[in-house]
Protein backbone atom coordinates (compact mmCIF):
# COMPACT_ATOMS: atom_id res chain seq x y z
CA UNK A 1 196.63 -296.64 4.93
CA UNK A 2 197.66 -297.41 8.48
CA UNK A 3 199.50 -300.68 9.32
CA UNK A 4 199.08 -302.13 13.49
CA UNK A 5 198.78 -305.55 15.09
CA UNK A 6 195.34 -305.51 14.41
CA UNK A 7 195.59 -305.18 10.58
CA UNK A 8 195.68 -302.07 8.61
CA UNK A 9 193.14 -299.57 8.04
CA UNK A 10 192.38 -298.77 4.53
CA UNK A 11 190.76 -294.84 3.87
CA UNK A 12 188.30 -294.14 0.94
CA UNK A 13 186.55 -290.99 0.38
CA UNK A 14 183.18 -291.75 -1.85
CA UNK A 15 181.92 -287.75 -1.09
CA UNK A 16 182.62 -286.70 -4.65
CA UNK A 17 181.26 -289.37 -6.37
CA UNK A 18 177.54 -289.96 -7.59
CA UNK A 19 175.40 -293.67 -7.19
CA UNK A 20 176.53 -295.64 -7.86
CA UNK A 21 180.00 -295.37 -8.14
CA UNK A 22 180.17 -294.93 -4.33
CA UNK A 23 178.74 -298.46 -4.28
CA UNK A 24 181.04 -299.49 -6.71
CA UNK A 25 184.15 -298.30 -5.38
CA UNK A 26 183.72 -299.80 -2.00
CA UNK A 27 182.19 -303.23 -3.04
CA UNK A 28 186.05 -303.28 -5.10
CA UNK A 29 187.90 -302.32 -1.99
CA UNK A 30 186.72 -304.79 0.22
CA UNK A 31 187.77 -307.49 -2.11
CA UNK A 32 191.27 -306.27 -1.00
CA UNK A 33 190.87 -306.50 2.90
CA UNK A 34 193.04 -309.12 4.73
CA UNK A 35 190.93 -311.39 7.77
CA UNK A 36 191.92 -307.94 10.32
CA UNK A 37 191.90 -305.45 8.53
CA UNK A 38 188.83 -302.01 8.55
CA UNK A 39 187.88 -299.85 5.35
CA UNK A 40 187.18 -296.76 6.74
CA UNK A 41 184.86 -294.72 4.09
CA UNK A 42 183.85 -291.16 4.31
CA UNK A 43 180.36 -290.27 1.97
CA UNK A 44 178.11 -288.03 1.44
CA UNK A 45 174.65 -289.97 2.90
CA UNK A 46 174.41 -292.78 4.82
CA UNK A 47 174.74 -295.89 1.91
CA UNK A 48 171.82 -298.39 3.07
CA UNK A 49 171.48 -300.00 -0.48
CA UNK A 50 175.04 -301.00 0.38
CA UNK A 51 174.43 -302.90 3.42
CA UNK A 52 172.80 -305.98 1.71
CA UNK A 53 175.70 -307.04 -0.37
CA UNK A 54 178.44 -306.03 2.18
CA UNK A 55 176.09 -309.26 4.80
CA UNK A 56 176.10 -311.37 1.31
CA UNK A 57 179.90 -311.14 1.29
CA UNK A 58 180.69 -311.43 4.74
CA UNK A 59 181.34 -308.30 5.85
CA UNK A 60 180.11 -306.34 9.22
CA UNK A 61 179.62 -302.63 9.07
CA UNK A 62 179.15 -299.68 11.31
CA UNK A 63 177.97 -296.39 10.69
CA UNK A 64 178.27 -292.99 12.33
CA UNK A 65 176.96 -289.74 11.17
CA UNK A 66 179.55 -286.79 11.38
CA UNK A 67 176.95 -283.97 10.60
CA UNK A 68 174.62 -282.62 7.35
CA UNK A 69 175.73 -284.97 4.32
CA UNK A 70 178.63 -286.65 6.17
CA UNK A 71 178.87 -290.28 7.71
CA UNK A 72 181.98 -292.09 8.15
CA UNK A 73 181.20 -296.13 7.65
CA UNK A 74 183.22 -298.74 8.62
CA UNK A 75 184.11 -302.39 7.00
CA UNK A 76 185.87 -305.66 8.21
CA UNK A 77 185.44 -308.95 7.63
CA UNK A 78 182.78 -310.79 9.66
CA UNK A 79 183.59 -312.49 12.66
């Protein structure tokens, strides 16, 4: 976990998990994020079932693919 002025950045790795404790794993750590702060999560396959209850709860996301069966997605808080 990195600390700055703009809020910390929280790391989770979900690779070695299977559905849907991925899901489950980063619906719990986003519970934890302060108003600034990013959870940066590293998986296997890019989570779309995941995207409708991080919008219910407020939360923007971004997605990048890093190659064959990795994506790095990214959480804060909705602005």
């Amino acid at each position: 976990m990195d600390q700055t002025s703009e809020g910390r950045t929280v790391n989770l790795d979900v690779s070695g998990f299977e559905p849907p404790e991925p899901m489950v794993l980063i619906l719990e750590a986003v519970t934890k994020l302060g108003p600034k702060d990013r959870l940066v999560v590293e998986h296997f396959r890019e989570p779309v079932p995941l995207y409708a209850h991080l919008e219910a709860a407020g939360f923007a996301h971004q997605i990048e693919k890093l190659g064959e069966n990795r994506w790095r997605l990214t959480i804060r808080k909705a602005a």
